[in-house]
C-alpha atoms as a PDB file:
ATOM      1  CA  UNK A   1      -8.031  84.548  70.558  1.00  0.00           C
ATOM      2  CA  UNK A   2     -11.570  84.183  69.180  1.00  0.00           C
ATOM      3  CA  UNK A   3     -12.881  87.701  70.184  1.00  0.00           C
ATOM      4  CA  UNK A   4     -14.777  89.453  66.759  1.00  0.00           C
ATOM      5  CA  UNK A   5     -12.232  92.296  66.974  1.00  0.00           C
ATOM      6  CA  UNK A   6      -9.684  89.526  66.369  1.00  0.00           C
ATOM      7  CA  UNK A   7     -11.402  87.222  64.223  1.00  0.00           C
ATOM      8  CA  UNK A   8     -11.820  90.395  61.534  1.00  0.00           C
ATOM      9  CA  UNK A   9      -8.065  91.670  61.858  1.00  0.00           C
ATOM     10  CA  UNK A  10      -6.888  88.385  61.076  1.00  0.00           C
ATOM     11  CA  UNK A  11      -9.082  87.907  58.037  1.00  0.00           C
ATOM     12  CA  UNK A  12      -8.132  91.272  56.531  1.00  0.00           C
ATOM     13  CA  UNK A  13      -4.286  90.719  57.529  1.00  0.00           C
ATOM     14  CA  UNK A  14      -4.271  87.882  55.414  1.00  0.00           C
ATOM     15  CA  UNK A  15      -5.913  89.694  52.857  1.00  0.00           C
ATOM     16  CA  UNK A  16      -3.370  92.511  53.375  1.00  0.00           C
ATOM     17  CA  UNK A  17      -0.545  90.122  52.813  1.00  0.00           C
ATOM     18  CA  UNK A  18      -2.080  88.903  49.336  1.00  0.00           C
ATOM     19  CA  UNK A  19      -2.135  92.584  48.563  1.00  0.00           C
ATOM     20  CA  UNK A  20       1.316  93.032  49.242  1.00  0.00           C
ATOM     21  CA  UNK A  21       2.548  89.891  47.422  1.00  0.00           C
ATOM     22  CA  UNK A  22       0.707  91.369  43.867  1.00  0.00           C
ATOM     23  CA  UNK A  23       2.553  94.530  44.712  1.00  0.00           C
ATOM     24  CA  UNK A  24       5.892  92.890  45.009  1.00  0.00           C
ATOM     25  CA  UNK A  25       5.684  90.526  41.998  1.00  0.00           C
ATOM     26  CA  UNK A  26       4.122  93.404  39.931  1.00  0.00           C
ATOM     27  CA  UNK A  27       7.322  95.431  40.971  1.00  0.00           C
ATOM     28  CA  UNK A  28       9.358  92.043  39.957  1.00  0.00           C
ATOM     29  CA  UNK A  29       7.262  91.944  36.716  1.00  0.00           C
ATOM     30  CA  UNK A  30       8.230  95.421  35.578  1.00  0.00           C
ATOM     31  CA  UNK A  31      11.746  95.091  36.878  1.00  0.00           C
ATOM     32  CA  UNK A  32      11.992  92.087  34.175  1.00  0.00           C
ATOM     33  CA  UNK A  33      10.776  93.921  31.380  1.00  0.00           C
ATOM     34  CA  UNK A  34      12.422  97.632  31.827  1.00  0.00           C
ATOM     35  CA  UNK A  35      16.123  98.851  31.733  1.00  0.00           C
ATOM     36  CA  UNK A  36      15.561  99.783  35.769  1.00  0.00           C
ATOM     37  CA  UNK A  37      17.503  97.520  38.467  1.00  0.00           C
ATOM     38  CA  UNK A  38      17.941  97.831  41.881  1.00  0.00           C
ATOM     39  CA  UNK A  39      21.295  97.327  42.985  1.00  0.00           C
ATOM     40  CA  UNK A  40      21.189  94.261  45.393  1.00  0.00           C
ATOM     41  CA  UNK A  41      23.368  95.074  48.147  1.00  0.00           C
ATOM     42  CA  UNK A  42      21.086  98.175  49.049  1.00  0.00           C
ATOM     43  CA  UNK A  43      18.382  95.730  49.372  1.00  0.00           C
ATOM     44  CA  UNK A  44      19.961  93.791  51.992  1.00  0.00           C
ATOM     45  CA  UNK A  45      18.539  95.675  54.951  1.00  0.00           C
ATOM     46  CA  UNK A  46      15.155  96.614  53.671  1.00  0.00           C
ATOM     47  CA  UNK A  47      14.913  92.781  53.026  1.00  0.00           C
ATOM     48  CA  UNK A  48      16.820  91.995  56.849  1.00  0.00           C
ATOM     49  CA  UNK A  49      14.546  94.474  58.445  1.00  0.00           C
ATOM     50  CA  UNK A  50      10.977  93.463  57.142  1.00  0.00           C
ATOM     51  CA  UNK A  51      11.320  89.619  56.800  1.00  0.00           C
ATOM     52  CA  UNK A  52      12.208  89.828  60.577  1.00  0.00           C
ATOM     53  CA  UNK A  53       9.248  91.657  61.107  1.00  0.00           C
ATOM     54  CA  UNK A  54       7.334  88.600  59.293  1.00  0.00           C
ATOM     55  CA  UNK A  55       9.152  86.317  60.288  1.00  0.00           C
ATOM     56  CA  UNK A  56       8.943  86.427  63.554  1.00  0.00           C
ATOM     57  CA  UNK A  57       5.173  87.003  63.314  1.00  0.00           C
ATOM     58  CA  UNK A  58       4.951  83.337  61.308  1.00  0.00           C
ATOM     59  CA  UNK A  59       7.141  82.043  64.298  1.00  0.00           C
ATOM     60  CA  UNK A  60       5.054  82.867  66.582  1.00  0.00           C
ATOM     61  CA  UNK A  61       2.052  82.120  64.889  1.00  0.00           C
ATOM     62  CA  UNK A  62       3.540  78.158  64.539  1.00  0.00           C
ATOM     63  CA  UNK A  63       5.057  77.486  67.610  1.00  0.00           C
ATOM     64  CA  UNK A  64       3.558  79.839  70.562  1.00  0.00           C
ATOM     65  CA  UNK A  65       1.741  78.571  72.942  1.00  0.00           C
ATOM     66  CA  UNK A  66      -0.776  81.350  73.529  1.00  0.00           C
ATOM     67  CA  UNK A  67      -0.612  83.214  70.229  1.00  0.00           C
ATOM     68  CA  UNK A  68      -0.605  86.875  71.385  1.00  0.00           C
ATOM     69  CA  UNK A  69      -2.601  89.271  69.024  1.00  0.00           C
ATOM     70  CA  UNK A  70      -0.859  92.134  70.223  1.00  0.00           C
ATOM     71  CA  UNK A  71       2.539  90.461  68.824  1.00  0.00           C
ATOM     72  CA  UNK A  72       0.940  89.128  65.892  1.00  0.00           C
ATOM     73  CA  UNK A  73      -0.917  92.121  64.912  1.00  0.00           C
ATOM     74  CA  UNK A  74       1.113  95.090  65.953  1.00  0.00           C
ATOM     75  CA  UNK A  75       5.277  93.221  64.403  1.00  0.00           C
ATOM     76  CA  UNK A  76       3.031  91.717  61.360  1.00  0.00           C
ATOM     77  CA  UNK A  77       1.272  95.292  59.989  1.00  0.00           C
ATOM     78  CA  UNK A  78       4.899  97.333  61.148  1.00  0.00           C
ATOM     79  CA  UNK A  79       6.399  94.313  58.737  1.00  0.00           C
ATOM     80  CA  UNK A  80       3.421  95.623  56.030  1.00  0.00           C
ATOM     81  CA  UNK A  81       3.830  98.894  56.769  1.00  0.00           C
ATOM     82  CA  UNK A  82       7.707  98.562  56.040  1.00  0.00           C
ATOM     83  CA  UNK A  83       7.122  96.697  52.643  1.00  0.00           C
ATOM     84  CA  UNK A  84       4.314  99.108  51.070  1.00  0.00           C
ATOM     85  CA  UNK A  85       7.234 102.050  50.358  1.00  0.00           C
ATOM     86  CA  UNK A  86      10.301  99.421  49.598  1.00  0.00           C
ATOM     87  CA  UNK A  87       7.936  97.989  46.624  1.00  0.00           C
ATOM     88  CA  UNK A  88       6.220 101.540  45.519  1.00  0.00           C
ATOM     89  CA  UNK A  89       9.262 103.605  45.893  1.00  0.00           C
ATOM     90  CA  UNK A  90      10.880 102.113  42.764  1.00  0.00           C
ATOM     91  CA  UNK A  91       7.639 102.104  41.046  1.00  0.00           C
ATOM     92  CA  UNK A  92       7.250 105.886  41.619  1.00  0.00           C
ATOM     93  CA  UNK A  93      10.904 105.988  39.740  1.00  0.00           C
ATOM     94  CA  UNK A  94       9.474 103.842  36.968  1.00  0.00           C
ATOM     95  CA  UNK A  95       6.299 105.343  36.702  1.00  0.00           C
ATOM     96  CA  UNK A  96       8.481 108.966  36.231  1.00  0.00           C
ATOM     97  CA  UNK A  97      10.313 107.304  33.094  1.00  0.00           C
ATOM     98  CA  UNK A  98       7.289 107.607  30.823  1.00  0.00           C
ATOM     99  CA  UNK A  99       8.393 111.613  30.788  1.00  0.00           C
ATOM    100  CA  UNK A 100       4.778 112.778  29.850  1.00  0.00           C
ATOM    101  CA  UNK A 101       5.122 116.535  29.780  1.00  0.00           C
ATOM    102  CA  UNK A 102       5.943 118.718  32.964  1.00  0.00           C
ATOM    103  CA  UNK A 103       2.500 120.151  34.259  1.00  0.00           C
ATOM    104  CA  UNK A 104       4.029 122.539  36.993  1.00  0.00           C
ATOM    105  CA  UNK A 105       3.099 125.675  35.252  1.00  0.00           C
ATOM    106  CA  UNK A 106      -0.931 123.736  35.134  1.00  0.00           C
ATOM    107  CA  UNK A 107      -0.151 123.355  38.890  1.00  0.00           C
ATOM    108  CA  UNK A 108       0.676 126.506  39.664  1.00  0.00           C
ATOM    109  CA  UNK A 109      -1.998 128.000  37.244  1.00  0.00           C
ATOM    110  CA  UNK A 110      -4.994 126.179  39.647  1.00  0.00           C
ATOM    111  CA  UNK A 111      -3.069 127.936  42.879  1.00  0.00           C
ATOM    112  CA  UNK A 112      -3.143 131.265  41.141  1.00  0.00           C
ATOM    113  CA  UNK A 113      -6.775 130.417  40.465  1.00  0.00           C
ATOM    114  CA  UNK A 114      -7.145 129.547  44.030  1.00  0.00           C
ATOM    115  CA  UNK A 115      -6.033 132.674  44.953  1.00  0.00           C
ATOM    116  CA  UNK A 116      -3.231 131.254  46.776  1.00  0.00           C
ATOM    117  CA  UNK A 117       0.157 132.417  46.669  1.00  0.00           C
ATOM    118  CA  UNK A 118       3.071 130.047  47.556  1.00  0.00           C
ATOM    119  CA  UNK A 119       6.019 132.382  47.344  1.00  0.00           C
ATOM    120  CA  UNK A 120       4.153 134.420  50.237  1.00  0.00           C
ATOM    121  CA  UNK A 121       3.915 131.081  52.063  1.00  0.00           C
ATOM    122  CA  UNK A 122       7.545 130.183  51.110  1.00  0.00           C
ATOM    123  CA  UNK A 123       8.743 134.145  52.476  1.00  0.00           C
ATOM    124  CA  UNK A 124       6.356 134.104  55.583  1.00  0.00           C
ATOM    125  CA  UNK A 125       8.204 130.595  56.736  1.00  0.00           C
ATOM    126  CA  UNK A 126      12.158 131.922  55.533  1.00  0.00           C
ATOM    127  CA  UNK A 127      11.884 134.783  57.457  1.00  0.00           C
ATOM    128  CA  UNK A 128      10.565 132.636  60.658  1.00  0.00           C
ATOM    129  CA  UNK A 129      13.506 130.521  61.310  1.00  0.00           C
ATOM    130  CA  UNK A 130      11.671 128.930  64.160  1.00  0.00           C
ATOM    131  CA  UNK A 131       8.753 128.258  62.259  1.00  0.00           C
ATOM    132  CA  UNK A 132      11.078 126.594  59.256  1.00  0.00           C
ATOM    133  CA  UNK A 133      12.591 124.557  61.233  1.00  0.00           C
ATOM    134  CA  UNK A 134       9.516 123.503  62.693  1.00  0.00           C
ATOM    135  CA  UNK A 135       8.571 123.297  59.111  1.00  0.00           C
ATOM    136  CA  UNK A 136      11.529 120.862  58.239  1.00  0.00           C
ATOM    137  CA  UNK A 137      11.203 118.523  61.392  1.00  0.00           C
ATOM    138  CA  UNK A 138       7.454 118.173  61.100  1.00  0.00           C
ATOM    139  CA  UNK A 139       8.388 117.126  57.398  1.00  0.00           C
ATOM    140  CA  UNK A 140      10.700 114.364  58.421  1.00  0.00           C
ATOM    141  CA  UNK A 141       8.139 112.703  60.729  1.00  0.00           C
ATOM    142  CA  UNK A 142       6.357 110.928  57.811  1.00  0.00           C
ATOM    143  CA  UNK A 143       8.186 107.500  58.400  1.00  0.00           C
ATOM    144  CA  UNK A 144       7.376 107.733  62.316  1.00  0.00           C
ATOM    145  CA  UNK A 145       4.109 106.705  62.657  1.00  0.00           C
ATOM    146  CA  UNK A 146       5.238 103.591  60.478  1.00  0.00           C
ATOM    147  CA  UNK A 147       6.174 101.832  63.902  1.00  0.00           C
ATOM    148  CA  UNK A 148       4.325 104.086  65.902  1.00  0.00           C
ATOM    149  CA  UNK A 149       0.847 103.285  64.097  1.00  0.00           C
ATOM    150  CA  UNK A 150       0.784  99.837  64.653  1.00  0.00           C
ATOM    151  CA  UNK A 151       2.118  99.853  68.760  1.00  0.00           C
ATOM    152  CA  UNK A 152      -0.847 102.316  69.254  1.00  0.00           C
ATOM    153  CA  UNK A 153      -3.842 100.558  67.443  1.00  0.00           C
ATOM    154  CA  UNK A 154      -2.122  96.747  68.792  1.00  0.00           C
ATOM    155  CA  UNK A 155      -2.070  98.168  72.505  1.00  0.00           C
ATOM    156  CA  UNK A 156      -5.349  99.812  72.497  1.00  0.00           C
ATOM    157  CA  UNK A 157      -6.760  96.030  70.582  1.00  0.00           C
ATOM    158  CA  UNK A 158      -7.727  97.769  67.639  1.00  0.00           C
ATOM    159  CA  UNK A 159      -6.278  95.487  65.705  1.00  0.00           C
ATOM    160  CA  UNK A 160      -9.078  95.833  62.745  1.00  0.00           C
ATOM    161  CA  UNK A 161      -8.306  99.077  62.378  1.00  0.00           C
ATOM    162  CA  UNK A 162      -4.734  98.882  61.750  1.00  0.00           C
ATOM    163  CA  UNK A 163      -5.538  96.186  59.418  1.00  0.00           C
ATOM    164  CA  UNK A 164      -8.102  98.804  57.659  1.00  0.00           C
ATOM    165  CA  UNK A 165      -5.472 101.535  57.971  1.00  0.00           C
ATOM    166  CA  UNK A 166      -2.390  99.776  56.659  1.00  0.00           C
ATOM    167  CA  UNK A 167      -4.986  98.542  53.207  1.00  0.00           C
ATOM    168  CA  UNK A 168      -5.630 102.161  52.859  1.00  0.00           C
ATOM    169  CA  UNK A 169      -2.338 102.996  53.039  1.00  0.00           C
ATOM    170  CA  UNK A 170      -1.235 100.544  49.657  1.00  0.00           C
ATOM    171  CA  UNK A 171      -4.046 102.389  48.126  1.00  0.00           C
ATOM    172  CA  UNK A 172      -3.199 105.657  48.598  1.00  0.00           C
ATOM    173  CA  UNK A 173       0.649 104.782  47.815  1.00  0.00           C
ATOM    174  CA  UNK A 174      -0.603 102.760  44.726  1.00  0.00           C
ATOM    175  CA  UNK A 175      -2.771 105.513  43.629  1.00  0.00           C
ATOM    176  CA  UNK A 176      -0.516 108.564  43.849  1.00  0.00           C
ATOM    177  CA  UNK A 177       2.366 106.530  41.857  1.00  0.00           C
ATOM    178  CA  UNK A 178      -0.183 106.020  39.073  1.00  0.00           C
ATOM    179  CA  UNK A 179      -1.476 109.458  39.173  1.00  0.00           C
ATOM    180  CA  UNK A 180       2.010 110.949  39.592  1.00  0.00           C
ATOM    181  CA  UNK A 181       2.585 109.234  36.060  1.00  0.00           C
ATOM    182  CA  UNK A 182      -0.064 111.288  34.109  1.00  0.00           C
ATOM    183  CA  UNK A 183       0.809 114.580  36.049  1.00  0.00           C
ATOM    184  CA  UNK A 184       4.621 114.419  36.641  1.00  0.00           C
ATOM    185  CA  UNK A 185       5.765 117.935  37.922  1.00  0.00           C
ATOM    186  CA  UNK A 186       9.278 118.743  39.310  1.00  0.00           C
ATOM    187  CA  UNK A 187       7.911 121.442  42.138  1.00  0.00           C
ATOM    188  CA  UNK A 188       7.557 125.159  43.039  1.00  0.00           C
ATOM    189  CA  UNK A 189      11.158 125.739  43.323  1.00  0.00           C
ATOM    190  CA  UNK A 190      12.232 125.230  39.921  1.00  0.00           C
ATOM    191  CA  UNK A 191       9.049 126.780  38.470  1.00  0.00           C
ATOM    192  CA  UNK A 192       9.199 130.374  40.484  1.00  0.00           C
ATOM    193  CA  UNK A 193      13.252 130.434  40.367  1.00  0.00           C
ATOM    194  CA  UNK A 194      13.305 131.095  44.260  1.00  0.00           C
ATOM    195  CA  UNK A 195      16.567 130.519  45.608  1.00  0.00           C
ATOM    196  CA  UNK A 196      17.407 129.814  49.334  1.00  0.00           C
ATOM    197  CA  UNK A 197      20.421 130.379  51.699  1.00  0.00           C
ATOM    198  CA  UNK A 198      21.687 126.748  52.666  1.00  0.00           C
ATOM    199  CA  UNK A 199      22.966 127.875  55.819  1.00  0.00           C
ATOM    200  CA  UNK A 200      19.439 128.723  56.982  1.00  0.00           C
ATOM    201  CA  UNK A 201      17.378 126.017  55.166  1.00  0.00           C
ATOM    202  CA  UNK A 202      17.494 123.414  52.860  1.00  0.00           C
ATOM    203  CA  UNK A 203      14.554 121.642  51.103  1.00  0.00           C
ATOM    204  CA  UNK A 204      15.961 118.229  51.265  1.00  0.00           C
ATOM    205  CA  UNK A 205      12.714 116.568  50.391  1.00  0.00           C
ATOM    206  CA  UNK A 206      12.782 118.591  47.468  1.00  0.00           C
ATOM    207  CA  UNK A 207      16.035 118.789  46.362  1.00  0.00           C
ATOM    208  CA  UNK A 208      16.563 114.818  46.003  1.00  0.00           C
ATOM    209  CA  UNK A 209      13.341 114.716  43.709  1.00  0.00           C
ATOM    210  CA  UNK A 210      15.102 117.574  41.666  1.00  0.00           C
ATOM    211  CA  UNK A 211      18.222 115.848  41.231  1.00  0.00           C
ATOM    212  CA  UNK A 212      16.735 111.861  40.174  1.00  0.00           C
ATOM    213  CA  UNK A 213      13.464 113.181  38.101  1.00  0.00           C
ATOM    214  CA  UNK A 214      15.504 114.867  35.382  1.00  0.00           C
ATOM    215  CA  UNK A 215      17.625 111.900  35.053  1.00  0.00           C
ATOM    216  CA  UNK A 216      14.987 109.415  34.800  1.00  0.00           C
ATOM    217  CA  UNK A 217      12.885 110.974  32.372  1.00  0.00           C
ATOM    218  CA  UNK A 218      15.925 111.884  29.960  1.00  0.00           C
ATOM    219  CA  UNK A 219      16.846 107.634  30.588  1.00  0.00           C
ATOM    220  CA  UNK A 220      20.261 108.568  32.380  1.00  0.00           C
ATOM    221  CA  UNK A 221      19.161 107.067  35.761  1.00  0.00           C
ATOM    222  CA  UNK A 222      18.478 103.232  35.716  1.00  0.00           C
ATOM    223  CA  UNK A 223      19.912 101.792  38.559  1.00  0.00           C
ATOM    224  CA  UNK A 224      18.254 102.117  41.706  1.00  0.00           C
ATOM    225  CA  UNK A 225      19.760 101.886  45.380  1.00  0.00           C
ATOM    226  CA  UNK A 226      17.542 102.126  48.497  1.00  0.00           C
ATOM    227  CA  UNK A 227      19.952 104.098  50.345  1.00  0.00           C
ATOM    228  CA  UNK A 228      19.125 107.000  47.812  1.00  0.00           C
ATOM    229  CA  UNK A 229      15.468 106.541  46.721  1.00  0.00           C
ATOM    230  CA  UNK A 230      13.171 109.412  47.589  1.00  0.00           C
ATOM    231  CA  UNK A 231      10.004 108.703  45.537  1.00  0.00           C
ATOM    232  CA  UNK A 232       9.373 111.073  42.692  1.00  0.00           C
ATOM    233  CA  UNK A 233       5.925 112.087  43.373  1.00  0.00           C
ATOM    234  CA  UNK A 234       4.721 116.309  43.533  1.00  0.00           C
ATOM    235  CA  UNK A 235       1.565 115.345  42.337  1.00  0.00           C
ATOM    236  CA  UNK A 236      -0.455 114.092  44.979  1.00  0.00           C
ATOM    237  CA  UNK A 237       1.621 115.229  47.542  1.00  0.00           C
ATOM    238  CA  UNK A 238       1.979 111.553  49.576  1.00  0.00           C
ATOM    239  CA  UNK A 239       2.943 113.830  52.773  1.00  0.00           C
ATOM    240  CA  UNK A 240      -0.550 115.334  52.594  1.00  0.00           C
ATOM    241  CA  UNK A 241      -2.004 111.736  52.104  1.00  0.00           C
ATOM    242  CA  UNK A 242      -0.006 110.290  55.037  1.00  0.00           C
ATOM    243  CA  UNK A 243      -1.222 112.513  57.214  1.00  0.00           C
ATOM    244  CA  UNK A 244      -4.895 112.279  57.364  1.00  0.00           C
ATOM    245  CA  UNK A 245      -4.281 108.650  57.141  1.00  0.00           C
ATOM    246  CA  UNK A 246      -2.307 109.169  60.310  1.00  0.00           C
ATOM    247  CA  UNK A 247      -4.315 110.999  61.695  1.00  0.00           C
ATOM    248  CA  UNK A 248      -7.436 108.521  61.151  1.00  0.00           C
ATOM    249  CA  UNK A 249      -5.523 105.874  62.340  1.00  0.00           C
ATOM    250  CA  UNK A 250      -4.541 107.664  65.848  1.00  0.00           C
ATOM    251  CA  UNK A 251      -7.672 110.149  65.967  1.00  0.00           C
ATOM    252  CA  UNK A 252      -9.672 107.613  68.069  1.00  0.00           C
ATOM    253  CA  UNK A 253      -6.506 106.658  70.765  1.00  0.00           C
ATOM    254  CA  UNK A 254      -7.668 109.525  73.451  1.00  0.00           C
ATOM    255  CA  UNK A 255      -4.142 110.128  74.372  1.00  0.00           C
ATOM    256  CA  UNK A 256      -2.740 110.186  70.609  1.00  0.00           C
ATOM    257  CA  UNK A 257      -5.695 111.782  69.111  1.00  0.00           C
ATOM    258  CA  UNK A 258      -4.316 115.469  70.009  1.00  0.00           C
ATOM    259  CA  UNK A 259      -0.824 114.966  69.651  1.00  0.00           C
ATOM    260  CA  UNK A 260      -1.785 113.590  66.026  1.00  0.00           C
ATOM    261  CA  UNK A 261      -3.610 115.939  64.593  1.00  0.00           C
ATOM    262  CA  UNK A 262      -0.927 118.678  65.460  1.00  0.00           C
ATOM    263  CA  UNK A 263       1.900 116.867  63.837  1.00  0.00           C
ATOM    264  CA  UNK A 264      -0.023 116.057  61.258  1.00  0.00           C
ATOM    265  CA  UNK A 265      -1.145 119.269  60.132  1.00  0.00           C
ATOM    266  CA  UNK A 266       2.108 120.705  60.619  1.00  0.00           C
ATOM    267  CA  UNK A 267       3.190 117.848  58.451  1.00  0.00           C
ATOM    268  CA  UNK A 268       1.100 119.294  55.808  1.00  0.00           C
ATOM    269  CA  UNK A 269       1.389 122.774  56.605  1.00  0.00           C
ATOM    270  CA  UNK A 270       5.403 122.133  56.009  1.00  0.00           C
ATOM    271  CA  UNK A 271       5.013 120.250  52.907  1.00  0.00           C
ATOM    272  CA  UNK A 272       4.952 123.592  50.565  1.00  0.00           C
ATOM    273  CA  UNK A 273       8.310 124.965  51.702  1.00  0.00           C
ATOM    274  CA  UNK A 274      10.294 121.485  52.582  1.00  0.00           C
ATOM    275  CA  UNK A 275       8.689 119.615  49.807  1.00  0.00           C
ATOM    276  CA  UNK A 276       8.159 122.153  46.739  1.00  0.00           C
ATOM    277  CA  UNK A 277       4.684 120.889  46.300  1.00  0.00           C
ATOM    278  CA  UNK A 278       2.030 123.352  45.241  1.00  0.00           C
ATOM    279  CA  UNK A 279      -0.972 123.808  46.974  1.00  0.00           C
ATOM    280  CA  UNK A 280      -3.136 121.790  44.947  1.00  0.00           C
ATOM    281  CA  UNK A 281      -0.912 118.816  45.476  1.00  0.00           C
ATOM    282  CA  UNK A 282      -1.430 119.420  48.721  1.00  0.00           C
ATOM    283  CA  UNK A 283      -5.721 119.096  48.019  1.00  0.00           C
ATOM    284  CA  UNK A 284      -4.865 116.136  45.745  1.00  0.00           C
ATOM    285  CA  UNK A 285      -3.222 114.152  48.449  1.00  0.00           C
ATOM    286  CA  UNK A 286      -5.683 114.850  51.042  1.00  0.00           C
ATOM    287  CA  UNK A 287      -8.880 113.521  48.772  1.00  0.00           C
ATOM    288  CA  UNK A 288      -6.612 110.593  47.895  1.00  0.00           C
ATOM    289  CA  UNK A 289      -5.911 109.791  51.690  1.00  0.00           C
ATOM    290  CA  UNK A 290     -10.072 109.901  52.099  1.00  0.00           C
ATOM    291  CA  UNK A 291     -10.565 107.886  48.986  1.00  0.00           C
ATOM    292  CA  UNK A 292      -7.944 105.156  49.929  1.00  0.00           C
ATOM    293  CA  UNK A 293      -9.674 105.099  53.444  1.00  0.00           C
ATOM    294  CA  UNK A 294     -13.579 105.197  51.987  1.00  0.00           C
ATOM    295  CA  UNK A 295     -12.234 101.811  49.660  1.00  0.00           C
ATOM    296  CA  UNK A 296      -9.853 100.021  52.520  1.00  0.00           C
ATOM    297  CA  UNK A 297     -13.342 100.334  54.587  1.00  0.00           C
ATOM    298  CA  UNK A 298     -15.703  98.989  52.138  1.00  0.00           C
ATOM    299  CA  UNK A 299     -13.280  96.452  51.291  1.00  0.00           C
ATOM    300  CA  UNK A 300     -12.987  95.246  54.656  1.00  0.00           C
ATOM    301  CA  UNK A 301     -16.758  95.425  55.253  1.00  0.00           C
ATOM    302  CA  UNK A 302     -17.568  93.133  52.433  1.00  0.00           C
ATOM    303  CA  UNK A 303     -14.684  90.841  53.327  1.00  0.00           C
ATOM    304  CA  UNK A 304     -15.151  90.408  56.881  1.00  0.00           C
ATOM    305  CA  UNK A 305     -19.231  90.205  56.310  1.00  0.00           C
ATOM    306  CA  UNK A 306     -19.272  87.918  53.762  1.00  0.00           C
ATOM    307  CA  UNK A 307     -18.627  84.524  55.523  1.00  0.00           C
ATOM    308  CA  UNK A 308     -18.539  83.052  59.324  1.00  0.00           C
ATOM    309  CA  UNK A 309     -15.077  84.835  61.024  1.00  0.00           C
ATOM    310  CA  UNK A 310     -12.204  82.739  61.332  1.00  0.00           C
ATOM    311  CA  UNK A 311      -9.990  82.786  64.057  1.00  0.00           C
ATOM    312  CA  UNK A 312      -6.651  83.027  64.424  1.00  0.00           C
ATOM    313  CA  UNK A 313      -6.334  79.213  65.302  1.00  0.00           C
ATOM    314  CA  UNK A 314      -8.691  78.298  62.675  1.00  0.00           C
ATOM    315  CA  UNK A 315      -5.903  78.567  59.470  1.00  0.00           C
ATOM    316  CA  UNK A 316      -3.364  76.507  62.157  1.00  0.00           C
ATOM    317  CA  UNK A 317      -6.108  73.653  63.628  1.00  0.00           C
ATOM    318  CA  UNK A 318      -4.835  71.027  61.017  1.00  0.00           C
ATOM    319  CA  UNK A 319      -1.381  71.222  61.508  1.00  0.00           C
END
């Protein structure tokens, strides 16, 4: 396994994993020093699922014979990829509790500005029931290409780019959390007063932010459970960020590359109605996707240039 493809991907995997271990002990650090918890059992699987994901990954890193990259590569970023939204999810809850005032009627102000009108767009989708629930399953997809991701880049060998992708990824979550602070917004819903018939559709992405954002910002919601957390972020829309990272990621796999970029831009086409977001969320997520993919890249340009590449035996060749 000594190939230059390889040699890179493992450098910025390790680097990936330092990322990820600052992210978890700053999410530890604020933990200790806030009235949030996160109630322990709930934790179990998120823990179960990703440190068999890593741990298997180590495993075979110590005691295989012929140390696959597709194994190491493709179970260690889904095991990343896994661990990016356990550790930001809370944060995004945290980050909500500094209750900075509401900017939805700012948000809806630059749409009118725009020229854009999102109770058209909400009416146009209601009264297309195929089209909504098109709408509603392209919504749900955003924790598919989670697994799917890393099986396409590790069996087409890009394994530098899922590295690449899967840094950009952090960023983006790390930047709309902090972002989402500043501009905290509850959604279109709310703001226009449109009501809708639950028997033909239900915002679900929507409705769980409207039900925990109130509560955290007044101080009655402290305790956290992974079986319930949504992430309480309209502004950036993270849908709209996940997408065109997505869609980077797959864009270059010539039999994923299609199929991609339709989901993904019904992904954000959907995340209006199913999500509540206005439109300029929807702007703000996509420059944050390109910015978090412009810095993962330069990252791993200087980090993989800057000394001789090791390989994947190299960090092992002692032992």
């Amino acid at each position: 396994m000594t190939t230059p493809e390889e040699a890179a991907a493992w450098r910025l995997f390790v680097c990936n994993w330092r990322v990820l271990g600052a992210m978890t002990a700053t999410l530890v650090a604020v933990l200790a020093v806030t009235p949030f918890w996160i109630e322990p059992v709930s934790a179990l699987l998120p823990v179960a699922v990703i440190g068999g994901y890593a741990g298997y990954t180590y495993y075979h890193l110590r005691h295989s014979q012929q140390r696959d990259p597709f194994v190491i590569f493709t179970l260690g970023a889904t095991g990343q990829m896994l661990l990016i939204p356990a550790v930001m999810t809370p944060l995004t809850y945290i980050a909500a509790s500094a209750d900075l005032p509401l900017q939805d009627t700012v948000l809806h102000a630059v749409d009118g500005a725009l020229h854009l009108d999102w109770v058209a767009y909400y009416n146009f989708f209601y009264t297309h029931h195929a089209l909504l629930a098109a709408a509603v399953w392209s919504y749900s997809l955003i924790g598919c290409p989670v697994f799917g991701v890393p099986i396409a880049l590790g069996w087409t060998e890009r394994y530098r780019r899922l590295q690449v992708f899967t840094l950009a990824f952090a960023i983006a979550l790390i930047a709309t959390t902090i972002i989402s602070a500043f501009v905290p917004a509850i959604g279109t819903y709310k703001l226009l007063h449109v009501r809708f018939d639950p028997d033909v559709f239900t915002p679900g992405g929507y409705l769980s932010q409207l039900h925990d954002l109130p509560l955290v910002r007044n101080g009655t919601l402290r305790e956290m459970s992974f079986r319930s957390l949504a992430g309480l972020v309209t502004f950036p829309s993270f849908h709209a960020a996940s997408a065109v990272l997505y869609l980077w990621a797959l864009w270059p796999v010539r039999w994923l590359g299609p199929v991609a970029a339709v989901a993904n831009v019904m992904m954000v086409l959907a995340a209006p109605v199913v999500g509540g977001h206005y439109f300029v969320d929807i702007f703000a997520g996509i420059a944050v996707a390109i910015g978090a993919i412009a810095a993962a890249t330069c990252i791993a340009n200087r980090l993989v240039g800057e000394t001789r590449l090791p390989t994947l035996a190299a960090p092992l060749a002692a032992e």
